[in-house]
Protein backbone atom coordinates (compact mmCIF):
# COMPACT_ATOMS: atom_id res chain seq x y z
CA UNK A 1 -41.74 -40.19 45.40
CA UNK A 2 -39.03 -38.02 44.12
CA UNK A 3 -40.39 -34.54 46.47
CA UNK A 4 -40.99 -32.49 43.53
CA UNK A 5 -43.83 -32.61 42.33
CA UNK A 6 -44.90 -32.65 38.62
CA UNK A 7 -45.88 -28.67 38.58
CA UNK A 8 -41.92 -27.88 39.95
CA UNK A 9 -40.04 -30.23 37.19
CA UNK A 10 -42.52 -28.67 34.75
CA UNK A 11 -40.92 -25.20 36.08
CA UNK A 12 -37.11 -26.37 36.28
CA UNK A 13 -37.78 -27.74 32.60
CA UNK A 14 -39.04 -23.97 31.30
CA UNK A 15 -36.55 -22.27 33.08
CA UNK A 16 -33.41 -24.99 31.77
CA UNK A 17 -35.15 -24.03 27.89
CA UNK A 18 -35.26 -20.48 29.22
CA UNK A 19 -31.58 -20.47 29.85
CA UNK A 20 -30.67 -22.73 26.82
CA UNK A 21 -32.82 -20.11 24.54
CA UNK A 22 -31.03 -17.02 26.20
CA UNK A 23 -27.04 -18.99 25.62
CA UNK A 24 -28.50 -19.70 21.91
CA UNK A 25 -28.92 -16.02 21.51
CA UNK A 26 -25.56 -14.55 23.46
CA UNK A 27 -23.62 -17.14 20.94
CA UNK A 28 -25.31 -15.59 18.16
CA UNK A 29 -24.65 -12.16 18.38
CA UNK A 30 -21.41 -12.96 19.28
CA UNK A 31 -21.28 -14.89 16.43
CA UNK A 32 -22.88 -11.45 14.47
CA UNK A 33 -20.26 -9.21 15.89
CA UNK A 34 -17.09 -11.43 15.11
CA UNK A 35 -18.74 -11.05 11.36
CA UNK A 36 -19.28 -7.53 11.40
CA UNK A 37 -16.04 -7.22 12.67
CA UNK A 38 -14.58 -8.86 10.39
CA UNK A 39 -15.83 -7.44 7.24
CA UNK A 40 -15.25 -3.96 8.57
CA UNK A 41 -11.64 -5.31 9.09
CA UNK A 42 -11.60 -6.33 5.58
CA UNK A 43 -13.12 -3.00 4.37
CA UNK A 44 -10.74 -1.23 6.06
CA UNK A 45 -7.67 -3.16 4.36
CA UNK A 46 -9.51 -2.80 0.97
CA UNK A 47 -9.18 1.00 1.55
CA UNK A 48 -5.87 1.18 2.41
CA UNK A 49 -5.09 -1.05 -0.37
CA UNK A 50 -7.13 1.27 -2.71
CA UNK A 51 -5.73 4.49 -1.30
CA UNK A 52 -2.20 3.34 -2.06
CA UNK A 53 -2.92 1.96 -5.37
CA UNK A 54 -4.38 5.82 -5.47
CA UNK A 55 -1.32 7.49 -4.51
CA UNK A 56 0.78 5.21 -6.89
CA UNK A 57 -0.88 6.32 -9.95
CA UNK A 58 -0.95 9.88 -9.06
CA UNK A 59 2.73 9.47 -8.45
CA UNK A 60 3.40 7.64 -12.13
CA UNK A 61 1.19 9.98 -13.11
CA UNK A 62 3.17 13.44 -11.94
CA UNK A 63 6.50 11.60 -12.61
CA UNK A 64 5.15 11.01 -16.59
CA UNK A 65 4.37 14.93 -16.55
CA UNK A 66 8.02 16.04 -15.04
CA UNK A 67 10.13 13.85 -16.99
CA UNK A 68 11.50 13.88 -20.64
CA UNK A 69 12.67 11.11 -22.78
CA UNK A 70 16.28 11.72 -22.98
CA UNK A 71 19.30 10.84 -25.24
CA UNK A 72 22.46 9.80 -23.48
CA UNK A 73 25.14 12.31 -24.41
CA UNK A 74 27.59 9.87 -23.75
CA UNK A 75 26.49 6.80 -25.52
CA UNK A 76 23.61 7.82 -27.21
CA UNK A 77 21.37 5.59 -25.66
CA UNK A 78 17.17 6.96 -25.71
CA UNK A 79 15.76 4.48 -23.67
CA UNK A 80 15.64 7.20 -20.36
CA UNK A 81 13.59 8.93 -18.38
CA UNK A 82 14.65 11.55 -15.89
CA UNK A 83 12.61 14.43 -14.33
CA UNK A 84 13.51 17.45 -15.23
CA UNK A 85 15.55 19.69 -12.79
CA UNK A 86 17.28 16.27 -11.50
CA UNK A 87 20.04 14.32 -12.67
CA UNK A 88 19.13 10.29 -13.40
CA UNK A 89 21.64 7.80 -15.39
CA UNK A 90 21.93 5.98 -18.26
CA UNK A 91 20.29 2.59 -18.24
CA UNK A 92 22.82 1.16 -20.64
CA UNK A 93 25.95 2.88 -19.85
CA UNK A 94 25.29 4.16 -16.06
CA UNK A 95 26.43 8.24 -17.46
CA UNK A 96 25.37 10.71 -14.55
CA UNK A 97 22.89 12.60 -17.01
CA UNK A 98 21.32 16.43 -15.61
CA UNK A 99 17.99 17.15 -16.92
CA UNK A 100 17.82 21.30 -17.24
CA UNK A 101 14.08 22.82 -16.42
CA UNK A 102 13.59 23.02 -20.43
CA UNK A 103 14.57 19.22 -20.90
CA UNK A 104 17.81 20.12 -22.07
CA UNK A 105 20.05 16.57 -20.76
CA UNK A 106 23.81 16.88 -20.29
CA UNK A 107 26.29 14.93 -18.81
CA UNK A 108 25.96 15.87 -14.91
CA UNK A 109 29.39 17.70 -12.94
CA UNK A 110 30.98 15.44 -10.49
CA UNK A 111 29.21 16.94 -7.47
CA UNK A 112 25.51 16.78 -9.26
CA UNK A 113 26.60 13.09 -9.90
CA UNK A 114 27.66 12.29 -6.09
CA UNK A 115 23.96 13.95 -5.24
CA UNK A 116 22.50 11.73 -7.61
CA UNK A 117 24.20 8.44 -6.61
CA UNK A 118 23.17 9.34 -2.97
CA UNK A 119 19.80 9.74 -4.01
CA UNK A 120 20.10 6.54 -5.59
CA UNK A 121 21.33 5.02 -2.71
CA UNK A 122 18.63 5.94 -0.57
CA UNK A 123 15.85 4.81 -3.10
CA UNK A 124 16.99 1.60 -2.74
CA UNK A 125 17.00 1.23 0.78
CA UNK A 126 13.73 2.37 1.12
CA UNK A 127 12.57 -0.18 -1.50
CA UNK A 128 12.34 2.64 -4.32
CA UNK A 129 12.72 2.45 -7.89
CA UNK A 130 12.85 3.58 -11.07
CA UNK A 131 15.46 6.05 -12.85
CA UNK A 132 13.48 9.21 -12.19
């Protein structure tokens, strides 16, 4: 009829389910890597996440052990922190305020002050914050 005989479409039919079994497959491991890859992508940001969440404590942490709880010698204020060996401000009344190595807290000289307000300055730029 046809010229192929009943033997050769048997063939063509096991090698069509051949190659449909062996596109099935390629599809799922690709399918397997685009998973793996994306959970090690997703491990990878939880890390990073976790490593900085790390590194923030450690720094709240050190800050908490090098700063004092001041009194404003200008307005009397007690609600600051400030490391010690640095000079912070008031919250309430913005005073220039040096912290001595002993925790000793005195209104900062002029050019302690301008070091401190650059310091400031760059904090914020750089998305910093806090008074310490």
């Amino acid at each position: 009829m046809f010229g192929i005989g009943l033997n050769n479409l048997i063939k063509i039919g096991f090698r069509v389910s051949d190659h449909i079994l062996k596109q099935q497959e390629i599809e799922r491991s690709r399918t397997a890597s685009e998973k793996a890859r994306l959970q090690a992508e997703a491990s990878r940001e939880r890390a990073i996440e976790e490593n900085a969440r790390h590194r923030r404590t450690q720094l709240e942490d050190e800050i908490a052990r090098d700063s004092v709880a001041v009194e404003c010698p200008n307005c009397g204020a007690t609600g600051n922190r400030i490391r010690r060996n640095s000079t912070g401000f008031c919250q309430f009344c913005g005073t220039a305020i040096q912290i001595s190595s002993s925790g000793i807290a005195y209104i900062a000289d002029p050019i302690e002050k301008a070091r401190a307000l650059a310091a400031e300055e760059i904090k914020q730029k750089s998305g910093a914050t806090g008074n310490v």
